[in-house]
C-alpha atoms as a PDB file:
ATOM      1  CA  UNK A   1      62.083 -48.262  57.854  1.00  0.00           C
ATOM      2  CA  UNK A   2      61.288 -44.806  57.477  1.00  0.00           C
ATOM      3  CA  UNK A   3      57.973 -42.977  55.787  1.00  0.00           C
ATOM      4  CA  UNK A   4      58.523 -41.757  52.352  1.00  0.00           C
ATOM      5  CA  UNK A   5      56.295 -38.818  53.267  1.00  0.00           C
ATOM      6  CA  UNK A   6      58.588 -38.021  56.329  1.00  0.00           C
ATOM      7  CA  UNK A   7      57.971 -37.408  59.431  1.00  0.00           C
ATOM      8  CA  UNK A   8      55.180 -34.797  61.063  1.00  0.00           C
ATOM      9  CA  UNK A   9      56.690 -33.163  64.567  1.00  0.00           C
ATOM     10  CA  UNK A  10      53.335 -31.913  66.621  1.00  0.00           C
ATOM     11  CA  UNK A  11      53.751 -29.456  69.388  1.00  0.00           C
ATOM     12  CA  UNK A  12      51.084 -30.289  72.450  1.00  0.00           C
ATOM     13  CA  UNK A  13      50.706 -33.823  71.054  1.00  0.00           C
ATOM     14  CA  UNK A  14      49.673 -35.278  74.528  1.00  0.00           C
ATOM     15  CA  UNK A  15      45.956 -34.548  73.862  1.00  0.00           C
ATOM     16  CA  UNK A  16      43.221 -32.769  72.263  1.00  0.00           C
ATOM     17  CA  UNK A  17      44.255 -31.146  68.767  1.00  0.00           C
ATOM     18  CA  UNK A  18      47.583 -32.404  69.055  1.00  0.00           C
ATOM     19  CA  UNK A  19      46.606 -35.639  69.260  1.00  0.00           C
ATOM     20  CA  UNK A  20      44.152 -35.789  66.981  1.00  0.00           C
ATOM     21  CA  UNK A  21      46.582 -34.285  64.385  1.00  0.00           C
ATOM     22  CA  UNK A  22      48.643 -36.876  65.476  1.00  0.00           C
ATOM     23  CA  UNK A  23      46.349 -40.256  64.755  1.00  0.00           C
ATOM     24  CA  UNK A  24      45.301 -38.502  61.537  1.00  0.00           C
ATOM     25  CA  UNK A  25      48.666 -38.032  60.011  1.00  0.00           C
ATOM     26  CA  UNK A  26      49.529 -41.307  61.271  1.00  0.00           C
ATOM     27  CA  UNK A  27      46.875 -42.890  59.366  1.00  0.00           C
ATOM     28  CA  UNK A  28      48.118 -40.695  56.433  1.00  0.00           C
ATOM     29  CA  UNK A  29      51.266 -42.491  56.315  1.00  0.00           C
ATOM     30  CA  UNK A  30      53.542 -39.759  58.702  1.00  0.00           C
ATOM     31  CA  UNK A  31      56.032 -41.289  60.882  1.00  0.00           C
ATOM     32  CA  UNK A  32      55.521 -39.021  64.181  1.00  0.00           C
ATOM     33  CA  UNK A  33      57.856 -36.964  66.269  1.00  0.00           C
ATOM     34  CA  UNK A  34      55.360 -36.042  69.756  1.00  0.00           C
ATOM     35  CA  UNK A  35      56.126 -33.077  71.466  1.00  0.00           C
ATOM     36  CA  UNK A  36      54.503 -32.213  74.862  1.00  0.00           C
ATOM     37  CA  UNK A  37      55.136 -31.952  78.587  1.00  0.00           C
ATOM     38  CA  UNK A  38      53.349 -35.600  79.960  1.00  0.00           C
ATOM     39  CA  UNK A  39      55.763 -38.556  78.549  1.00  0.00           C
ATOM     40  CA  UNK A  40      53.481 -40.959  79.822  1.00  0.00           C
ATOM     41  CA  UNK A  41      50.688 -39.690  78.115  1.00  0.00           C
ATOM     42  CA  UNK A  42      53.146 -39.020  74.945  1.00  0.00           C
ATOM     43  CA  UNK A  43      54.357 -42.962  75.098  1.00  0.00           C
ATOM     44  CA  UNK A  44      50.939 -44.166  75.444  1.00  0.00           C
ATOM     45  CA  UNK A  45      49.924 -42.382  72.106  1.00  0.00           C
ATOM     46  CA  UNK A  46      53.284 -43.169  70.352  1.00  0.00           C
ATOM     47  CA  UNK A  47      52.671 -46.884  71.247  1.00  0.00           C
ATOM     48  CA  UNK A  48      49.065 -47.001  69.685  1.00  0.00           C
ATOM     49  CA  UNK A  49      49.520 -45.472  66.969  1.00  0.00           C
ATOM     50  CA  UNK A  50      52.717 -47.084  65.765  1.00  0.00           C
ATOM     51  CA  UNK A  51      50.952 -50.505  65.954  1.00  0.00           C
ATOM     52  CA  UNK A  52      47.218 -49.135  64.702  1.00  0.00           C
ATOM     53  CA  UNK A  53      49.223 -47.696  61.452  1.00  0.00           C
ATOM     54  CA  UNK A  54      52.259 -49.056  61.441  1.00  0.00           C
ATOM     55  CA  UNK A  55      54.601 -45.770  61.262  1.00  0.00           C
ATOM     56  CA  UNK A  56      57.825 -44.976  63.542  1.00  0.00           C
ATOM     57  CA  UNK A  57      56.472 -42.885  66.396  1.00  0.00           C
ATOM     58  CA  UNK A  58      59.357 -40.789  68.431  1.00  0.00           C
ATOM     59  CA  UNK A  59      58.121 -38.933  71.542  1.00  0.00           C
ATOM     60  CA  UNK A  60      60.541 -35.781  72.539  1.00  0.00           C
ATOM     61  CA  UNK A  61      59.724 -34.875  76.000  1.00  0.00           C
ATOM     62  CA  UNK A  62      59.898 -30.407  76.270  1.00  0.00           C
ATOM     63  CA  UNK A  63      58.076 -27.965  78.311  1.00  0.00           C
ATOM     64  CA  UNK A  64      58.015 -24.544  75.462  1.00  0.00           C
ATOM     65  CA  UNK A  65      57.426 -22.486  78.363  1.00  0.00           C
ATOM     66  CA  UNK A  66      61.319 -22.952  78.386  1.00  0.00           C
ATOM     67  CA  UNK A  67      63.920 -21.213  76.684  1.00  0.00           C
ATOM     68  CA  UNK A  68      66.007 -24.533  76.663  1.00  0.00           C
ATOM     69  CA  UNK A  69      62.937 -26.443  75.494  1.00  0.00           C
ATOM     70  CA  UNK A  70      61.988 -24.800  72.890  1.00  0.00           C
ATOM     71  CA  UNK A  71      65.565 -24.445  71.685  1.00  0.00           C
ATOM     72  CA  UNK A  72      65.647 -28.416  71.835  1.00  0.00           C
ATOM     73  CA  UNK A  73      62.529 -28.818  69.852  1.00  0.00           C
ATOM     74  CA  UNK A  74      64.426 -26.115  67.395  1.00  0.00           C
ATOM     75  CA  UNK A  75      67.619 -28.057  66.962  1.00  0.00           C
ATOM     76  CA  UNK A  76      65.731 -31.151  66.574  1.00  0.00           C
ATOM     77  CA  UNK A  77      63.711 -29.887  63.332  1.00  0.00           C
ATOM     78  CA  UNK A  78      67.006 -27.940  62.032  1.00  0.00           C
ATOM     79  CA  UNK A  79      69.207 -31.450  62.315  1.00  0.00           C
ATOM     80  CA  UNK A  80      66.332 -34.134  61.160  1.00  0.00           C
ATOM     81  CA  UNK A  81      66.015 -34.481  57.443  1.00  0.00           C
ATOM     82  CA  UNK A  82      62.916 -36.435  58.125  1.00  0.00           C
ATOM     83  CA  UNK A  83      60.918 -34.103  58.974  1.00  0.00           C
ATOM     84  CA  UNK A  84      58.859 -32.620  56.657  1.00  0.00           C
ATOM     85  CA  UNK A  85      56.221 -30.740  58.163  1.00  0.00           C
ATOM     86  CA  UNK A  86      56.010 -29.339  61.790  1.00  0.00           C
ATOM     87  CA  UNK A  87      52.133 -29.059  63.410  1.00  0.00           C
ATOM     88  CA  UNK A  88      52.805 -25.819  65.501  1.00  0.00           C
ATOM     89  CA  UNK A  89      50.055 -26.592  68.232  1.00  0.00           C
ATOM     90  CA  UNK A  90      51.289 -26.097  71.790  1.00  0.00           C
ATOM     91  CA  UNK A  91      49.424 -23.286  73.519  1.00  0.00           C
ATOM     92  CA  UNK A  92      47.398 -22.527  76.972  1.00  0.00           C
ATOM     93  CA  UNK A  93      44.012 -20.525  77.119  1.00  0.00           C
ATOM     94  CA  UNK A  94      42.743 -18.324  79.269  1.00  0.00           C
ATOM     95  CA  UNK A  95      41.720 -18.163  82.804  1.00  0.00           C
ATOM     96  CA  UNK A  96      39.529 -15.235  82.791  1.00  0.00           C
ATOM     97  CA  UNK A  97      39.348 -11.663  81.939  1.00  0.00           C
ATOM     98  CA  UNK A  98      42.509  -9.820  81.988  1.00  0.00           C
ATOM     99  CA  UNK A  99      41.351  -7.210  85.002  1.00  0.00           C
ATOM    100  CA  UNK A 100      41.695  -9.741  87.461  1.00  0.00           C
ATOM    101  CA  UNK A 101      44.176 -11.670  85.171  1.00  0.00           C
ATOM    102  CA  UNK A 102      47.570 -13.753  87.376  1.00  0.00           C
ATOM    103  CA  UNK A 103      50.415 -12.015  85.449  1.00  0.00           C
ATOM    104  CA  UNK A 104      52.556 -14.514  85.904  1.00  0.00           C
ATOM    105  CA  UNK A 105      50.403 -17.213  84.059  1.00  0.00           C
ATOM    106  CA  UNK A 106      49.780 -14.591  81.236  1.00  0.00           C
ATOM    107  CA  UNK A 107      53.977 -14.653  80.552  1.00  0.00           C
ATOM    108  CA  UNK A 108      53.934 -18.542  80.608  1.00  0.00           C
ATOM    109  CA  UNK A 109      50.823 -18.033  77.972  1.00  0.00           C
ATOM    110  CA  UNK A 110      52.623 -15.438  75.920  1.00  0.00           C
ATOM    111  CA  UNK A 111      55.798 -17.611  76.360  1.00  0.00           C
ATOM    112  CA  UNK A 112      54.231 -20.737  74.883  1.00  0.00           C
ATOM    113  CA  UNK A 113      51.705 -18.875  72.560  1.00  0.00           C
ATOM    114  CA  UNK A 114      53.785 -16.668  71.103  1.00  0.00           C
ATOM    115  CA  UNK A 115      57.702 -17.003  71.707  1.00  0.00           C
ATOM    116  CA  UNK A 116      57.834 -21.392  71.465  1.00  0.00           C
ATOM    117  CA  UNK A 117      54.983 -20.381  68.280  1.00  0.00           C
ATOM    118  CA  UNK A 118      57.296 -18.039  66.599  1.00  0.00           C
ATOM    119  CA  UNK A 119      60.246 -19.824  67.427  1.00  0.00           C
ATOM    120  CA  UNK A 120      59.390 -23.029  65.817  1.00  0.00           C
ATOM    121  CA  UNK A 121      57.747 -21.764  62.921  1.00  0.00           C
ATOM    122  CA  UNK A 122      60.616 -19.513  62.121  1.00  0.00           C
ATOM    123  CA  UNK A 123      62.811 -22.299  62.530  1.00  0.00           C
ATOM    124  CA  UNK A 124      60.744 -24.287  60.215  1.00  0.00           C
ATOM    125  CA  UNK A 125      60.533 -22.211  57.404  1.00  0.00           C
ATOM    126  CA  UNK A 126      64.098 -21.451  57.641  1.00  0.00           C
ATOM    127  CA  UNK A 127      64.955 -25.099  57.374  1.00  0.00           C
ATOM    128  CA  UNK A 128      62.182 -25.792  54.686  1.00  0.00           C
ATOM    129  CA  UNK A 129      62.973 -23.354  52.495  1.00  0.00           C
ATOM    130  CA  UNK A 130      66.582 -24.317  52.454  1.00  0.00           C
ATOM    131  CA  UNK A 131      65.100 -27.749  51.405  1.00  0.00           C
ATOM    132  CA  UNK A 132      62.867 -26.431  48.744  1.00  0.00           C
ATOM    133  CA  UNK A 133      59.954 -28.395  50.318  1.00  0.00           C
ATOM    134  CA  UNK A 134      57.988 -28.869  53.168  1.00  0.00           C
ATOM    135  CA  UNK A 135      54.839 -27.601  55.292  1.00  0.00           C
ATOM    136  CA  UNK A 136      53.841 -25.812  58.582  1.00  0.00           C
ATOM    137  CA  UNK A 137      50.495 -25.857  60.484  1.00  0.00           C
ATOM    138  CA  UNK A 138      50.428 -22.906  62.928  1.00  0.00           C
ATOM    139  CA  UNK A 139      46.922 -23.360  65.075  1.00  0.00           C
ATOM    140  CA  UNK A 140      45.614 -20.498  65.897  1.00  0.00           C
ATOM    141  CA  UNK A 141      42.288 -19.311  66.540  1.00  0.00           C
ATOM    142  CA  UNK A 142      39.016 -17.333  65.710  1.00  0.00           C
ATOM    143  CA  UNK A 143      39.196 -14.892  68.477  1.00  0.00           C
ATOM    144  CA  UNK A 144      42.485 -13.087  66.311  1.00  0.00           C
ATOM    145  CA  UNK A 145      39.346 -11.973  63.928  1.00  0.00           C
ATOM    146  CA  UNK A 146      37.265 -11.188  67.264  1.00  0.00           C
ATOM    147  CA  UNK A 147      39.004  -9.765  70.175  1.00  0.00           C
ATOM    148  CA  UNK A 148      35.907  -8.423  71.846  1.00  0.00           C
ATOM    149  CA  UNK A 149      35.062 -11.532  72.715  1.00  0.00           C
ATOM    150  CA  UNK A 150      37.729 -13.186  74.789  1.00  0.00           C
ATOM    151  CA  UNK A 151      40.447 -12.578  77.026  1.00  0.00           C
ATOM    152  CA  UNK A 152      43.100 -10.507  75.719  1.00  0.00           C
ATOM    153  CA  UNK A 153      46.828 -11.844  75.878  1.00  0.00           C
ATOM    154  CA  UNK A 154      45.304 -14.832  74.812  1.00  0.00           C
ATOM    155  CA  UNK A 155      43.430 -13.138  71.704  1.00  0.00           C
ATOM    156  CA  UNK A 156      46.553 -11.470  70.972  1.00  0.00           C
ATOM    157  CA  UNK A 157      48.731 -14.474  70.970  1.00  0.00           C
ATOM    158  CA  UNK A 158      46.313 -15.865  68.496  1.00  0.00           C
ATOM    159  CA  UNK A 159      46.278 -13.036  66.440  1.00  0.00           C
ATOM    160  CA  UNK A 160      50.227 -12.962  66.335  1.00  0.00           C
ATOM    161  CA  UNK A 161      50.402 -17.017  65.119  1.00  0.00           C
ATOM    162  CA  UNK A 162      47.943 -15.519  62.087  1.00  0.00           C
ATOM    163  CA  UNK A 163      49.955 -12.407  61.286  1.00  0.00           C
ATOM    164  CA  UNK A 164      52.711 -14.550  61.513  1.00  0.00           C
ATOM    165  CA  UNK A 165      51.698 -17.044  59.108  1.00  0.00           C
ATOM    166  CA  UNK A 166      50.557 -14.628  56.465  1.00  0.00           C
ATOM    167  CA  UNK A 167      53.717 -12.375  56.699  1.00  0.00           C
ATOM    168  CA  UNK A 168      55.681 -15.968  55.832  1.00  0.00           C
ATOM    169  CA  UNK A 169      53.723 -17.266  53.643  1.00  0.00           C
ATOM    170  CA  UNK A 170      54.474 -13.968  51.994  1.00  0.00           C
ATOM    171  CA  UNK A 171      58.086 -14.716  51.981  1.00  0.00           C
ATOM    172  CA  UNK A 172      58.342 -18.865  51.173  1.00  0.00           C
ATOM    173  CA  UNK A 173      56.158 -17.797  48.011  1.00  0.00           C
ATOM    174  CA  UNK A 174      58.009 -19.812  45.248  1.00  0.00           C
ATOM    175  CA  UNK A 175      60.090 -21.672  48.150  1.00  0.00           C
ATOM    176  CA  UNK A 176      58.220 -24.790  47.862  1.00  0.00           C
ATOM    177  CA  UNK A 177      56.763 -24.543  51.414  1.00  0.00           C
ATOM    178  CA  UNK A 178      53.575 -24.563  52.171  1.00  0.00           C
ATOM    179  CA  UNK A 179      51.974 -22.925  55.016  1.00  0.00           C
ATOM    180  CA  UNK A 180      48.504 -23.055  56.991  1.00  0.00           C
ATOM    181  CA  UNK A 181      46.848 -21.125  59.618  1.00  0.00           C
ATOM    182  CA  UNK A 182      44.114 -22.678  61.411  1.00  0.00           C
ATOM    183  CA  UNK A 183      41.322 -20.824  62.918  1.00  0.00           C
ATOM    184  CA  UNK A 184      39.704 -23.021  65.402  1.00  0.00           C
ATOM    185  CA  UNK A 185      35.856 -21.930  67.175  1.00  0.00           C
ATOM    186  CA  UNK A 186      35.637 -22.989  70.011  1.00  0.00           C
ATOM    187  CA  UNK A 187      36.729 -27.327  70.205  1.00  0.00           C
ATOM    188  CA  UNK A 188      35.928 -30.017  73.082  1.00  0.00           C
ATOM    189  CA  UNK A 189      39.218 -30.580  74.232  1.00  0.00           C
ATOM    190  CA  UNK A 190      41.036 -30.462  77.837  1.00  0.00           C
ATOM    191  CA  UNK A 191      42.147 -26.679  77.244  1.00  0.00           C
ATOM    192  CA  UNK A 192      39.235 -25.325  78.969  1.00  0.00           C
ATOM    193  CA  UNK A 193      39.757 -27.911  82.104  1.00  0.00           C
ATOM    194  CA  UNK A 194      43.273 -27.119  82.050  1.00  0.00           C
ATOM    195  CA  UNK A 195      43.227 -22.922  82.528  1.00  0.00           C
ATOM    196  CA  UNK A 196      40.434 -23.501  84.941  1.00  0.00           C
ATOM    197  CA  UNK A 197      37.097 -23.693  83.365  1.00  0.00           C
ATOM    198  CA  UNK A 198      34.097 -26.130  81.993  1.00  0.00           C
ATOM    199  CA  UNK A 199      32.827 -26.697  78.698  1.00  0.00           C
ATOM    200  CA  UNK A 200      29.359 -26.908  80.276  1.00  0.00           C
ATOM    201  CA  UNK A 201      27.371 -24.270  80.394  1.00  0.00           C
ATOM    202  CA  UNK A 202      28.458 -23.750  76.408  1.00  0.00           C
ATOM    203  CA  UNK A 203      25.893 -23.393  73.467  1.00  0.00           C
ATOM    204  CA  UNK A 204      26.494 -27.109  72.639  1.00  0.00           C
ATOM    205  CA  UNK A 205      25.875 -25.980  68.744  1.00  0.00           C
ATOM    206  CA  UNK A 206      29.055 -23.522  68.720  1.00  0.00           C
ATOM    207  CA  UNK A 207      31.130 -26.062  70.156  1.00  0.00           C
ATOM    208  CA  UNK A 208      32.992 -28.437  67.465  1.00  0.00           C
ATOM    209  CA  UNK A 209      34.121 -31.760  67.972  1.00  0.00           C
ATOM    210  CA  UNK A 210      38.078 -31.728  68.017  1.00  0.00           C
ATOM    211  CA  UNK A 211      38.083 -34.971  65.112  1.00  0.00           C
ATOM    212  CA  UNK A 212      35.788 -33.215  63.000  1.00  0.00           C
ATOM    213  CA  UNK A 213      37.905 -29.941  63.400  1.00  0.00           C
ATOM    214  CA  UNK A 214      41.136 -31.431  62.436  1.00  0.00           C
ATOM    215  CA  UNK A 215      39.640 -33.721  60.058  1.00  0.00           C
ATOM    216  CA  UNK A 216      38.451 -29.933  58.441  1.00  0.00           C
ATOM    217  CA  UNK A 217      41.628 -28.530  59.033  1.00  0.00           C
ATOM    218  CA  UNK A 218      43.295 -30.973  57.162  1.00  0.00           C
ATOM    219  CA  UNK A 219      41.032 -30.672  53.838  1.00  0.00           C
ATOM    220  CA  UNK A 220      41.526 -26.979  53.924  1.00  0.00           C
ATOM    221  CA  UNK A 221      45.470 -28.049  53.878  1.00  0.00           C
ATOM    222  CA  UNK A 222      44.986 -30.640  51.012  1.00  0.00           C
ATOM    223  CA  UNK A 223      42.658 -27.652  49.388  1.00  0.00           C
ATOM    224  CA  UNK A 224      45.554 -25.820  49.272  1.00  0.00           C
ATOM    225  CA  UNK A 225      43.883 -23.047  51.798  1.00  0.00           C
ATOM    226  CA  UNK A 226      46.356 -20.536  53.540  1.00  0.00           C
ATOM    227  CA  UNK A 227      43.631 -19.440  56.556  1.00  0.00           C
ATOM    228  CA  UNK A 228      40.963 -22.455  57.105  1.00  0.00           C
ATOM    229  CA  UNK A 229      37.856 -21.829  59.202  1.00  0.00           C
ATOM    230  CA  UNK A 230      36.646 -24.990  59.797  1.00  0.00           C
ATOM    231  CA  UNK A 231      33.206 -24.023  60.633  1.00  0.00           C
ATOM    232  CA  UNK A 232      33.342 -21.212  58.181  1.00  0.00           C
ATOM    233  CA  UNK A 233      30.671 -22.442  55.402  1.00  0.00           C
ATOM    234  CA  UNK A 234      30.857 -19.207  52.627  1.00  0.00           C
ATOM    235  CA  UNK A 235      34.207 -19.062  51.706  1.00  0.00           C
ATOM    236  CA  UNK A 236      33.161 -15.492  50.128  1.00  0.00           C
ATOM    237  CA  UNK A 237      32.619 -13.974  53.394  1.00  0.00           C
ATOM    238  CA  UNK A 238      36.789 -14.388  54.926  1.00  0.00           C
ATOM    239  CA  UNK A 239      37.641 -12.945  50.897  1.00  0.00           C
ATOM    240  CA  UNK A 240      35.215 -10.347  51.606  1.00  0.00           C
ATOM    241  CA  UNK A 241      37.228  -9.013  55.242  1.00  0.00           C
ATOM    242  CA  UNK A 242      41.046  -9.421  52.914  1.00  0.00           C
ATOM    243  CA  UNK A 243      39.798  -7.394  50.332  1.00  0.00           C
ATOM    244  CA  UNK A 244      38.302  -4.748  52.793  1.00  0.00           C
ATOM    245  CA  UNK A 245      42.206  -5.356  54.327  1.00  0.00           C
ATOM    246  CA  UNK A 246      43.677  -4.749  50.765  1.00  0.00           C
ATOM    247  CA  UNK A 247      41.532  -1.693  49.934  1.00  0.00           C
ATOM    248  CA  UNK A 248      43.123  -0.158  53.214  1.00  0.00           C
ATOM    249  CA  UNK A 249      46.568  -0.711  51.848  1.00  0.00           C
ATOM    250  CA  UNK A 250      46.694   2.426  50.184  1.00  0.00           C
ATOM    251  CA  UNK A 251      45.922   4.278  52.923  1.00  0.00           C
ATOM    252  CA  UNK A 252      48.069   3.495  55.782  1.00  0.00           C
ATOM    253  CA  UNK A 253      51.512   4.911  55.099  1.00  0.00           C
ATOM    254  CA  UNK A 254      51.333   8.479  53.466  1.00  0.00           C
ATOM    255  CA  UNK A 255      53.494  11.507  53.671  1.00  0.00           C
ATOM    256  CA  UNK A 256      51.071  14.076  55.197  1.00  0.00           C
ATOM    257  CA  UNK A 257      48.282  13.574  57.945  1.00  0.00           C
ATOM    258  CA  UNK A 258      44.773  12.482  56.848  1.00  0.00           C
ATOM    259  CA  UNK A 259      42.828  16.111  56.710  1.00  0.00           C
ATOM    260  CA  UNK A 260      40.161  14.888  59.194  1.00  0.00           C
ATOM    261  CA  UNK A 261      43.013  15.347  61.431  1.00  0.00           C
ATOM    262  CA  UNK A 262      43.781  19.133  60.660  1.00  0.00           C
ATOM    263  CA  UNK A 263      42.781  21.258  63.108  1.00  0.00           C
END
């Protein structure tokens, strides 16, 4: 028996967000499609939460630091009717400032980050839109809005999966597709462990638990929000930076050179 709400596919379902999204759409009724690199640790969740919620729960095993991967992921969500919204969560962080950066692990970052990101969502909204309905979660993060503060490829992946998302959203207006950017601070999950760092040593009030982030996530998604902050309390303040954005509009494509530039 299948879910009359269809079936969410999650990206970097093994653990941390991904997970989390996983167990909470599960309880929402989703069957699950679980994408990530660790089967075991993708069986293991598939198993629980099929029997805690009773929902099919599919694991597809892909590493979207490869080309062939990420094009099996692809043809999965172009050739499954089920599914009806993709949670576009996969990424690596950082493992320290660029300067002294491995090169090698930044192109497996920008690989997964942005190319599997762009990829899938693409892919998604193609597929969707053909449909007339359907939904997309890109996660992103915070650092797109604050480069300063972080290492660089990965603040520019981040702010790529946002630019992304708005330019779409721009286009599946009217399309019956919805689409969310998430803007994570920073979340207790393994991602820190994993690119070769702590969570100690962290301000433990900046740092969010990763249930009460999705579960925030998620009502900016039933709210209808297109960019959710989930520790962002005034609203008014993330309007206040677009329409500073809009009011720039005007300005950035014109025929002749500003005259502050005349020499």
């Amino acid at each position: 028996m299948t879910s009359s709400i269809g079936t969410a596919l999650v990206t970097g379902a093994s653990s941390g967000i991904g997970a989390t999204y996983a167990e909470r759409l599960a309880k929402r009724g989703f069957d699950l499609l679980l994408v990530a690199r660790d089967q075991s640790r993708l069986d293991e969740l598939a198993a629980t939460l099929s029997a805690r919620y009773g929902v099919g729960a599919e694991t597809l095993r892909a590493d979207l630091t490869q080309r062939e991967d990420i094009h099996l992921v692809e043809q999965r969500l172009r050739d499954d009717a089920a599914v009806t919204l993709l949670v576009n969560n996969a990424g690596i962080g950082p493992q320290g400032p660029l300067l002294t950066g491995d090169l090698d692990y930044l192109d497996r970052m920008v690989d997964l980050n942005v190319f599997a990101a762009n990829r899938l969502a693409v892919a998604a909204a193609q597929v969707f839109a053909a449909r007339g309905s359907g939904a997309i979660i890109n996660t992103a993060s915070v650092v797109a809005l604050a480069p300063h503060f972080f290492s660089g490829t990965y603040v520019a992946s981040k702010a790529f999966v946002l630019a992304l998302t708005e330019a779409l959203a721009n286009e599946l207006k009217n399309k019956g597709v919805r689409i969310q950017a998430v803007l994570p601070g920073l979340t207790r999950t393994e991602i820190f462990d994993r690119a070769g760092g702590s969570m100690e040593g962290l301000d433990p009030e900046r740092v969010m638990d990763v249930g009460d982030m999705v579960d925030a996530a998620l009502a900016g998604f039933d709210q209808g929000e297109l960019i959710t902050i989930p520790s962002l309390a005034d609203g008014g303040l993330y309007r206040s930076f677009e329409e500073a954005r809009a009011a720039l509009a005007p300005h950035l494509s014109l025929k002749t050179p500003a005259p502050r530039y005349n020499g």
